[in-house]
Protein backbone atom coordinates (compact mmCIF):
# COMPACT_ATOMS: atom_id res chain seq x y z
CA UNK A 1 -17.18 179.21 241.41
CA UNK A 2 -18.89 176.41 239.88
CA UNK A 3 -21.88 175.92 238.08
CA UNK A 4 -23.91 174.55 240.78
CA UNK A 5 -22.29 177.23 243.27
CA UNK A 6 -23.44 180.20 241.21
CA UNK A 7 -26.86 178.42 241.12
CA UNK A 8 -27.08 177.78 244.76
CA UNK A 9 -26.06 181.86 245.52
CA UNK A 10 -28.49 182.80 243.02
CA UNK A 11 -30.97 181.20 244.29
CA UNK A 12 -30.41 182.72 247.64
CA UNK A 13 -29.78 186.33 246.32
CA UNK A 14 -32.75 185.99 244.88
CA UNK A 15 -34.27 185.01 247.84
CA UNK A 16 -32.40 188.34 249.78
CA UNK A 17 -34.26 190.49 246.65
CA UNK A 18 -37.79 189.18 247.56
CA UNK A 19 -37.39 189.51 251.24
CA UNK A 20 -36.14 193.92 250.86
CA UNK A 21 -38.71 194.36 248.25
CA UNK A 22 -41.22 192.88 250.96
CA UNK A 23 -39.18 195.45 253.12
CA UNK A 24 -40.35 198.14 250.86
CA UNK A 25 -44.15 197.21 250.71
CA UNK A 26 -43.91 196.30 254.52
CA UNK A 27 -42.46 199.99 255.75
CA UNK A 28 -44.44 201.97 253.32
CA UNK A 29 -47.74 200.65 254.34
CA UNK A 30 -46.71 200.81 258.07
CA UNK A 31 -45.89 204.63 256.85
CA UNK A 32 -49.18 205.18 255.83
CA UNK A 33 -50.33 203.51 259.69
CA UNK A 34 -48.97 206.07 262.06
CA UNK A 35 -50.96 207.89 264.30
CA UNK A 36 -50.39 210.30 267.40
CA UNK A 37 -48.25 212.60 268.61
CA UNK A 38 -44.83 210.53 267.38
CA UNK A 39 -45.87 210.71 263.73
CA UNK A 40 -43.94 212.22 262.12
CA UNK A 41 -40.63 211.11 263.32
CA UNK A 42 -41.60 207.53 263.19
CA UNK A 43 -43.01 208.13 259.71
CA UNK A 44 -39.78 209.45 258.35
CA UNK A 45 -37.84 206.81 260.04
CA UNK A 46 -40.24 203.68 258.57
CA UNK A 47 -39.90 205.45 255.01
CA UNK A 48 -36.30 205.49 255.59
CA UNK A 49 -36.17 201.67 255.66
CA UNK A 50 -38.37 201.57 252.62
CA UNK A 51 -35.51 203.33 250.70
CA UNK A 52 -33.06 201.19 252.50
CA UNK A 53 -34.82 198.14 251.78
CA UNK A 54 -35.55 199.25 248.03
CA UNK A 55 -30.99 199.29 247.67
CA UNK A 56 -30.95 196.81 249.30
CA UNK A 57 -32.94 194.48 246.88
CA UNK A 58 -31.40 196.34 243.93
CA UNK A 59 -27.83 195.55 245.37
CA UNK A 60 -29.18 191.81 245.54
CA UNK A 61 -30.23 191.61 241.99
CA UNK A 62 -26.86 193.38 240.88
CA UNK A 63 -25.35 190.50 242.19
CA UNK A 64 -27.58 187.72 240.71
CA UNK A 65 -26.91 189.50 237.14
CA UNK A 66 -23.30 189.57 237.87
CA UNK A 67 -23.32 185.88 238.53
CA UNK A 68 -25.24 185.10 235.17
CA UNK A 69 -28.68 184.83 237.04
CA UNK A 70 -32.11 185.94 236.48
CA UNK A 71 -33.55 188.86 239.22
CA UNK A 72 -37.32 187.68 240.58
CA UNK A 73 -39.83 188.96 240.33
CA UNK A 74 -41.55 188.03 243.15
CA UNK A 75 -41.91 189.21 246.56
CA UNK A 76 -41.12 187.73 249.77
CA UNK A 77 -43.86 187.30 252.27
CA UNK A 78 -46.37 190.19 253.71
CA UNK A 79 -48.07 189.03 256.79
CA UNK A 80 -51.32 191.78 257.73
CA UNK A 81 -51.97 191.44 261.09
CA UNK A 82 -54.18 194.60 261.26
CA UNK A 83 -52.99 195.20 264.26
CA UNK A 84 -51.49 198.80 263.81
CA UNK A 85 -50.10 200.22 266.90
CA UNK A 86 -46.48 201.19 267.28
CA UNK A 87 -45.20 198.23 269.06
CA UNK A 88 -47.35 196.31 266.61
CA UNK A 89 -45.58 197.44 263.78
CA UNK A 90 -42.13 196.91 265.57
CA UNK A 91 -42.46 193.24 266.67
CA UNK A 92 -43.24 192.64 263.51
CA UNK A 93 -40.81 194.53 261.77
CA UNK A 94 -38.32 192.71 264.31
CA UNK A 95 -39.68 189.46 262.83
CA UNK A 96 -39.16 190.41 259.23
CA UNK A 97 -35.69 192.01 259.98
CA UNK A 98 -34.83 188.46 261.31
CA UNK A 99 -35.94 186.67 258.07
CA UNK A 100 -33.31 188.96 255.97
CA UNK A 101 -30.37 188.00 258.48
CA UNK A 102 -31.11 184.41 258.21
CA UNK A 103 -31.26 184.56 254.28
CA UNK A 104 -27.80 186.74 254.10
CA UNK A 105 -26.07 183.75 256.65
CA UNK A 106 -27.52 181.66 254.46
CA UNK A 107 -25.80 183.14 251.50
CA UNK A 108 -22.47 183.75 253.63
CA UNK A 109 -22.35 180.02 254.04
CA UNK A 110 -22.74 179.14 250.57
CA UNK A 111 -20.02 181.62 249.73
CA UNK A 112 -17.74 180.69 251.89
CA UNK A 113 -14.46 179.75 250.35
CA UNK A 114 -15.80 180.06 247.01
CA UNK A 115 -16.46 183.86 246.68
CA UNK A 116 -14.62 186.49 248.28
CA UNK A 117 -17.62 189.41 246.56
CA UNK A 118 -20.42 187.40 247.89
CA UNK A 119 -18.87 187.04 251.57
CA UNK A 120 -18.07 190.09 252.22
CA UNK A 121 -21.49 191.41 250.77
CA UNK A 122 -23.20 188.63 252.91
CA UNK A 123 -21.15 189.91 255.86
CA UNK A 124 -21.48 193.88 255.33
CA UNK A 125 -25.02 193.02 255.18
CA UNK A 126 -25.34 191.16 258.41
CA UNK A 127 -23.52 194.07 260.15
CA UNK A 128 -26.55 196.60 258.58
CA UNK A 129 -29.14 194.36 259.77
CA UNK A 130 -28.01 193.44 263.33
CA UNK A 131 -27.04 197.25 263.94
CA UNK A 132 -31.39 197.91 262.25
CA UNK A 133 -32.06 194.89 264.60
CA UNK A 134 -30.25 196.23 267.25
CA UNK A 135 -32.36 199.79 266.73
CA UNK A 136 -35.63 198.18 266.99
CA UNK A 137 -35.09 196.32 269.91
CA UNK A 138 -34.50 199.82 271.56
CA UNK A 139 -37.68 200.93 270.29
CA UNK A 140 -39.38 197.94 272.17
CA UNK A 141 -37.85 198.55 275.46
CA UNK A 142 -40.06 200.71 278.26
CA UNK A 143 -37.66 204.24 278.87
CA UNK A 144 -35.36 203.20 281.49
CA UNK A 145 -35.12 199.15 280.07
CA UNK A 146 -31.32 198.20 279.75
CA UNK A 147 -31.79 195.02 278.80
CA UNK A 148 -32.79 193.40 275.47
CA UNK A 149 -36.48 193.57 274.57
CA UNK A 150 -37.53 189.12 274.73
CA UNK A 151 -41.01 189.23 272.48
């Protein structure tokens, strides 16, 4: 891997980072959100992906330290919409879910035939997030709905 390679996945690992840490802010607050009979469930499941996200950023930044690379310090973007009911929180968790998938196919293609580690990080990665993806989009669907939920 060259200089300018390592650079380049850097750059995007350290985009990954930003994006779970925003993961981690994002789930917690929408923790803190839930109201009504499903609460608890729901709850533990949202601070699930909190944790999730939190390895998930700390994997990231292993992996920009490993390549000689500085970890950010920054986090990704938190959009507030206010709005706070269940689907609410889902469509947009959908939305942010998509934003990490992008950045790891972003990172697969920039590792592709130059890093073994990195693509096969980028691609277990991918397979977590569709299969989270996947999960949410059955949240969104009415009981009964077999097909995919089309915001």
């Amino acid at each position: 891997m060259n200089e300018q390679e390592k650079q380049r996945a850097v750059e995007i690992l350290n985009k990954i980072m930003e994006l779970e840490l925003a993961g981690v802010v994002r789930y917690t607050h929408y923790s803190l959100m839930v109201y009504g009979y499903n609460r608890i469930p729901i709850v533990s499941w949202l601070k699930g992906n909190a944790d999730e996200s939190l390895a998930h950023a700390h994997k990231a930044g292993e992996l920009v330290t490993l390549l000689g690379g500085h970890p950010s310090l920054k986090i990704g973007p938190l959009l507030e919409t206010a709005k706070h009911d269940i689907g609410d929180i889902l469509r947009e968790s959908l939305e942010h879910e998509k934003a990490s998938i992008a950045a790891y196919f972003e990172l697969l293609k920039a590792a592709e035939g130059v890093s073994v580690l990195l693509e096969e990080y980028a691609r277990d990665m991918i397979v977590g997030e569709e299969l989270h993806l996947d999960e949410v989009n059955k949240m969104l669907r009415k009981p009964g709905d077999v097909e995919p939920f089309n915001p």
